[in-house]
Protein backbone atom coordinates (compact mmCIF):
# COMPACT_ATOMS: atom_id res chain seq x y z
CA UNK A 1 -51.70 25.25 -3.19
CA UNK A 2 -48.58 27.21 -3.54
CA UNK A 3 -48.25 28.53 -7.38
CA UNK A 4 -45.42 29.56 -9.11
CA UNK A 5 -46.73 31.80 -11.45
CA UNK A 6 -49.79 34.01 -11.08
CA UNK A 7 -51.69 34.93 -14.89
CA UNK A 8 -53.70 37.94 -14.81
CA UNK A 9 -56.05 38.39 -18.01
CA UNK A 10 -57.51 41.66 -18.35
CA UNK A 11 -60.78 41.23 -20.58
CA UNK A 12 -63.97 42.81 -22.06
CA UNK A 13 -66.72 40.73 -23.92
CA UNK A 14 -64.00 37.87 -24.57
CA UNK A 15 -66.60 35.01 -24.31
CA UNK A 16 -64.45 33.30 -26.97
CA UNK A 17 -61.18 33.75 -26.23
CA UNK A 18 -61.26 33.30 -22.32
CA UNK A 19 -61.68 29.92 -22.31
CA UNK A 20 -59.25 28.77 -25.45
CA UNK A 21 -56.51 30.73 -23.41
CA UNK A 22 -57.33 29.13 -19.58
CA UNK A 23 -57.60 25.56 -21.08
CA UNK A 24 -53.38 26.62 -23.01
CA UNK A 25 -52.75 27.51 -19.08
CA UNK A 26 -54.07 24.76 -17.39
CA UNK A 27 -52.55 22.35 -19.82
CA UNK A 28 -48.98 23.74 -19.22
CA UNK A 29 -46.33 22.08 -16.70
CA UNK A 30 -46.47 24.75 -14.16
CA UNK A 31 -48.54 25.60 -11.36
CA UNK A 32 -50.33 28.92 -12.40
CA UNK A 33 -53.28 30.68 -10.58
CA UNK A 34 -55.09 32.18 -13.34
CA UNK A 35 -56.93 35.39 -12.47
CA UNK A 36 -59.43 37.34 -14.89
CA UNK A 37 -59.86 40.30 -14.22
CA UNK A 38 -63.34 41.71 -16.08
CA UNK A 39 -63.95 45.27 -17.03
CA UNK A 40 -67.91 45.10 -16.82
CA UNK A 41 -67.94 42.65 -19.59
CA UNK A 42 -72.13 42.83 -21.31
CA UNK A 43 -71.71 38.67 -22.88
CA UNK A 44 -70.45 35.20 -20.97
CA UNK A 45 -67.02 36.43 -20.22
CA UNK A 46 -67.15 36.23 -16.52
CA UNK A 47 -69.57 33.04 -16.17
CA UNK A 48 -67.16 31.40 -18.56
CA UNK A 49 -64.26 32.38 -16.80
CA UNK A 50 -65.76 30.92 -13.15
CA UNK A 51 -66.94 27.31 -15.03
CA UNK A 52 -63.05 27.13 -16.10
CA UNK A 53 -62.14 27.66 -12.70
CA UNK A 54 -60.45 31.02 -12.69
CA UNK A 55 -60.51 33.06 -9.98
CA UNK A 56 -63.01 36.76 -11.31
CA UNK A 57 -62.53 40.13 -10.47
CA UNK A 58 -65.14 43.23 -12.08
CA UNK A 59 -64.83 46.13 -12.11
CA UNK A 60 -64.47 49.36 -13.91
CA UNK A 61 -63.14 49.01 -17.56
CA UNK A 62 -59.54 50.41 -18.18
CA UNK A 63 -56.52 48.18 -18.74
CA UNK A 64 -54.15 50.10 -15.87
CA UNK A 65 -56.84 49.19 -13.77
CA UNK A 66 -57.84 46.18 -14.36
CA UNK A 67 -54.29 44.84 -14.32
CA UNK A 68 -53.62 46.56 -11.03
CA UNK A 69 -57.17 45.20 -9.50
CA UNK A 70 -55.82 40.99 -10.58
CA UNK A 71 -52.31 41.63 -9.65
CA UNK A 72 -53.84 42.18 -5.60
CA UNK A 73 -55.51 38.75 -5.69
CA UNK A 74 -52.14 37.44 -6.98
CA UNK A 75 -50.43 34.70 -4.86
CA UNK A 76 -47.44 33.35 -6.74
CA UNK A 77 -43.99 34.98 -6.56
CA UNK A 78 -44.38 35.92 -10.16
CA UNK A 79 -46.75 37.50 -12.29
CA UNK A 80 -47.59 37.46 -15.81
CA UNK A 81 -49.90 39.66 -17.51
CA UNK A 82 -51.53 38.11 -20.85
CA UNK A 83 -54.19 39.12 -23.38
CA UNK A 84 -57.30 37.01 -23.88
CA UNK A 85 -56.23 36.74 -27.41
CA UNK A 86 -52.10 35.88 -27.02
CA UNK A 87 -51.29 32.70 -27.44
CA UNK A 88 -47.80 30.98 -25.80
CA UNK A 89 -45.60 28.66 -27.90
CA UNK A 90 -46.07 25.30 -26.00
CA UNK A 91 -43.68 25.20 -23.01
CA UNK A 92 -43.47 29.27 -22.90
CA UNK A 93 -44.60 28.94 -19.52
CA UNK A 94 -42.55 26.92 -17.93
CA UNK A 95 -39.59 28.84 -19.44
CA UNK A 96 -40.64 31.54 -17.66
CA UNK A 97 -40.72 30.04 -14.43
CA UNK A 98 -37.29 28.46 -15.15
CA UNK A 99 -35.35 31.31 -16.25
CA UNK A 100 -36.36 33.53 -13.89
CA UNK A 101 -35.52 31.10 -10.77
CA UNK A 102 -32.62 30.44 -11.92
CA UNK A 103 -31.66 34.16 -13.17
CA UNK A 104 -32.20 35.50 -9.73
CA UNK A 105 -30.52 39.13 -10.86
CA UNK A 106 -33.43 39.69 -13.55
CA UNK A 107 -37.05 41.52 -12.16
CA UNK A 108 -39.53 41.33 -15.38
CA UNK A 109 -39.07 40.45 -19.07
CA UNK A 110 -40.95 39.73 -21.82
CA UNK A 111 -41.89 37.05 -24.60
CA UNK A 112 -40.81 37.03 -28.46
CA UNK A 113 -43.78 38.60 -30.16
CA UNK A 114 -45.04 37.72 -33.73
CA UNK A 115 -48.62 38.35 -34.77
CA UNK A 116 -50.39 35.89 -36.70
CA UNK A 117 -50.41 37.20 -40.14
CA UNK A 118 -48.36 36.72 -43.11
CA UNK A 119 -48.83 40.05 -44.34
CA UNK A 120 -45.39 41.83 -44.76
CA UNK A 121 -46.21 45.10 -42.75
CA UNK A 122 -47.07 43.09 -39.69
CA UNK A 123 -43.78 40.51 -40.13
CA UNK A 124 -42.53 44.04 -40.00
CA UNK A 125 -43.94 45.16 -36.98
CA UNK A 126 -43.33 41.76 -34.81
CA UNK A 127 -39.51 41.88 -35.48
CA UNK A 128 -39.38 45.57 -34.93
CA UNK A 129 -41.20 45.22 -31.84
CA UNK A 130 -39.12 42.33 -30.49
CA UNK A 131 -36.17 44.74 -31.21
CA UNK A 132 -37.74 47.63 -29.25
CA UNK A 133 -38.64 45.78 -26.34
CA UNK A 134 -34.74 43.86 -26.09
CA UNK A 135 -32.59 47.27 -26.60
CA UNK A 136 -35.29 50.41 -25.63
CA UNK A 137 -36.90 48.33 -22.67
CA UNK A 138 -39.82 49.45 -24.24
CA UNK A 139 -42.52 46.87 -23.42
CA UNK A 140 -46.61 46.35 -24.90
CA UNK A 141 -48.77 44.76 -23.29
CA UNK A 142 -49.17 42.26 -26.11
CA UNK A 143 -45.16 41.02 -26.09
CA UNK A 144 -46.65 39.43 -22.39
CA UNK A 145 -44.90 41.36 -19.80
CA UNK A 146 -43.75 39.26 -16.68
CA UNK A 147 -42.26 40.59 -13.35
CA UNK A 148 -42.11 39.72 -9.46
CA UNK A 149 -44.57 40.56 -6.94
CA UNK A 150 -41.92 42.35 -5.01
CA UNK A 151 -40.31 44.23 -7.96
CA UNK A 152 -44.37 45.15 -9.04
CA UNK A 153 -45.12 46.15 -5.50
CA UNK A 154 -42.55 48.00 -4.89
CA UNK A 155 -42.54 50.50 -8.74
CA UNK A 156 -46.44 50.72 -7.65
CA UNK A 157 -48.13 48.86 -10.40
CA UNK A 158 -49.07 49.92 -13.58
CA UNK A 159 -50.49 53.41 -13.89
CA UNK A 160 -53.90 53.73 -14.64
CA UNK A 161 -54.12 55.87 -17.34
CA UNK A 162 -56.05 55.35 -20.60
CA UNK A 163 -53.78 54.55 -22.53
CA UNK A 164 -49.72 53.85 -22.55
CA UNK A 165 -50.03 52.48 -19.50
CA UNK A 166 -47.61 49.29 -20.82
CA UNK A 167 -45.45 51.60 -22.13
CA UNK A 168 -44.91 53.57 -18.76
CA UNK A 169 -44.89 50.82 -16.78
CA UNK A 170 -42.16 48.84 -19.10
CA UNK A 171 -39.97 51.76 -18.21
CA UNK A 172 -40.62 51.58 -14.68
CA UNK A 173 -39.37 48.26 -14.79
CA UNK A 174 -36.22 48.97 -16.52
CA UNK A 175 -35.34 52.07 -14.00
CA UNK A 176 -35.50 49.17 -11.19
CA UNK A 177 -33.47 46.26 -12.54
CA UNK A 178 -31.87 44.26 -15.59
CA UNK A 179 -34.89 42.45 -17.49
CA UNK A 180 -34.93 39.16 -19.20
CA UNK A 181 -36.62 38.57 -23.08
CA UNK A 182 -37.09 35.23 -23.76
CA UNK A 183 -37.49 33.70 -27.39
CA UNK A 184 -40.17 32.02 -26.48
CA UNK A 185 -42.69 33.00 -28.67
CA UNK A 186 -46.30 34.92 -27.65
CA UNK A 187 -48.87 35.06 -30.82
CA UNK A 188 -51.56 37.77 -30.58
CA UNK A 189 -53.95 38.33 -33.06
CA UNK A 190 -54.11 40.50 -36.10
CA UNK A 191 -57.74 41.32 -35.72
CA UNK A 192 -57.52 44.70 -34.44
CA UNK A 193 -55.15 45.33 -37.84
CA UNK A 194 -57.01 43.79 -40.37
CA UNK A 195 -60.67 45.20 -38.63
CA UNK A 196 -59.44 48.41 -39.85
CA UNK A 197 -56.80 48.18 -42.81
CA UNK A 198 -53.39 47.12 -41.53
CA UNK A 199 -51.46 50.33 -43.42
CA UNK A 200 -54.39 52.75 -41.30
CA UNK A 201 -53.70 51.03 -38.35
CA UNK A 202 -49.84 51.56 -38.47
CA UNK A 203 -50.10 54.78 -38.78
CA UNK A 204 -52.70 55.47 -36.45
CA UNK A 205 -50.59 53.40 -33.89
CA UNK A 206 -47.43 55.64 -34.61
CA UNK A 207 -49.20 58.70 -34.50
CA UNK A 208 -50.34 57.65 -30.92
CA UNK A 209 -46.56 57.14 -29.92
CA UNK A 210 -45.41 60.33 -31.46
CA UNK A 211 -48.36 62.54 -29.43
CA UNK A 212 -48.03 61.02 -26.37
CA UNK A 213 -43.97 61.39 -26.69
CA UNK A 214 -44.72 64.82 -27.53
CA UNK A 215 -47.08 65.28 -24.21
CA UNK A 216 -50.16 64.91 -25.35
CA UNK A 217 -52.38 63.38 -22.37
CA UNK A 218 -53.66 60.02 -21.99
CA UNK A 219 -57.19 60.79 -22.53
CA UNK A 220 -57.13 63.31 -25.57
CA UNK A 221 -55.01 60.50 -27.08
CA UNK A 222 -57.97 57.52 -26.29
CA UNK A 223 -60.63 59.96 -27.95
CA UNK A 224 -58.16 60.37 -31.44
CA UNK A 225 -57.83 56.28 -31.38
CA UNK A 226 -61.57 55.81 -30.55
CA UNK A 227 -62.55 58.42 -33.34
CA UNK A 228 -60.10 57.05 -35.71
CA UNK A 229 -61.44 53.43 -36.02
């Protein structure tokens, strides 16, 4: 089968998310090669994965990596990277495929983010997110990130660092062509927010930003998030 659009999942222990989010990509009107690529998950995450069909990679646990080890099974002229817990507005899919076949000029984009919560500080966050990503081409990994094989190829993947790795590979993408953000919408979860205290979280998140901005390395900053929740 030729597909249009290759989805690569990174996971770990997402037994109950894995499935909710192949059965939103099998349902769509495109034809998507899902690919989950497992970072030594300890629960059903893989055998749950292979019943629904999807193709499995394993290996070592670290988003850059995992991302990078899905993308080489890829297929499909396009890729899309998605977290077990996003979930696309019906038809976000096929948007993607649309615009960017017809909008030959654009390389990668993203989705409209907004994280399912009503709580002000995280309305907040989606629209100031959304704005980042459209005028800083500054990309997370939850906002969906999209881009073709060739362009993905060709910047070298993502890097596979601890953490940031969205954020330097967004800028990658920007440094080799124009980038599309659709208003289709992508909902992720508010768990890791609310686990924690939403107002801690923020700031811990910001904090993260500011230290690796300032040159503080990858894996002193995964210790202070690890230690801080």
């Amino acid at each position: 089968m030729d597909y249009s659009l290759s989805v690569i999942i990174p996971v770990l222990n997402e037994e109950y998310n894995i499935v909710r989010i192949i059965d939103y990509i099998e349902k769509e009107n495109v034809k998507a090669e899902i690919i989950v690529s497992d970072g030594d998950s300890e629960d059903l995450t893989v055998e749950k994965a292979k019943a629904k069909g999807a193709k499995v990679v394993v290996g070592n646990a670290g988003r850059g990596q995992q991302l990078n080890r899905g993308a080489q099974l890829a297929t499909a002229p396009l890729l899309l990277f998605l977290h077990a817990d996003s979930r696309l507005e019906k038809s976000a899919l096929e948007s993607l495929v649309k615009n960017m076949t017809k909008k030959e000029d654009k390389i990668g984009g993203c989705f409209k983010l907004k994280i399912e919560s009503e709580h002000p500080l995280l309305k907040f966050i989606s629209w100031s997110s959304n704005l980042r990503a459209k005028y800083l081409n500054l990309i997370f990994g939850d906002q969906g990130i999209f881009i073709r094989k060739k362009a993905f190829q060709e910047i070298g993947g993502f890097p596979e660092i601890e953490l940031m790795e969205d954020w330097e590979f967004s800028k990658k993408m920007a440094a080799y062509g124009d980038l599309e953000f659709l208003e289709d919408k992508i909902y992720t979860s508010a768990r890791r927010w609310e686990k924690n205290g939403v107002l801690k979280t923020f700031f811990l998140m910001h904090k993260i930003k500011i230290l690796y901005i300032l040159g503080v390395k990858p894996r002193k900053l995964k210790k202070i998030y690890k230690d801080s929740r």
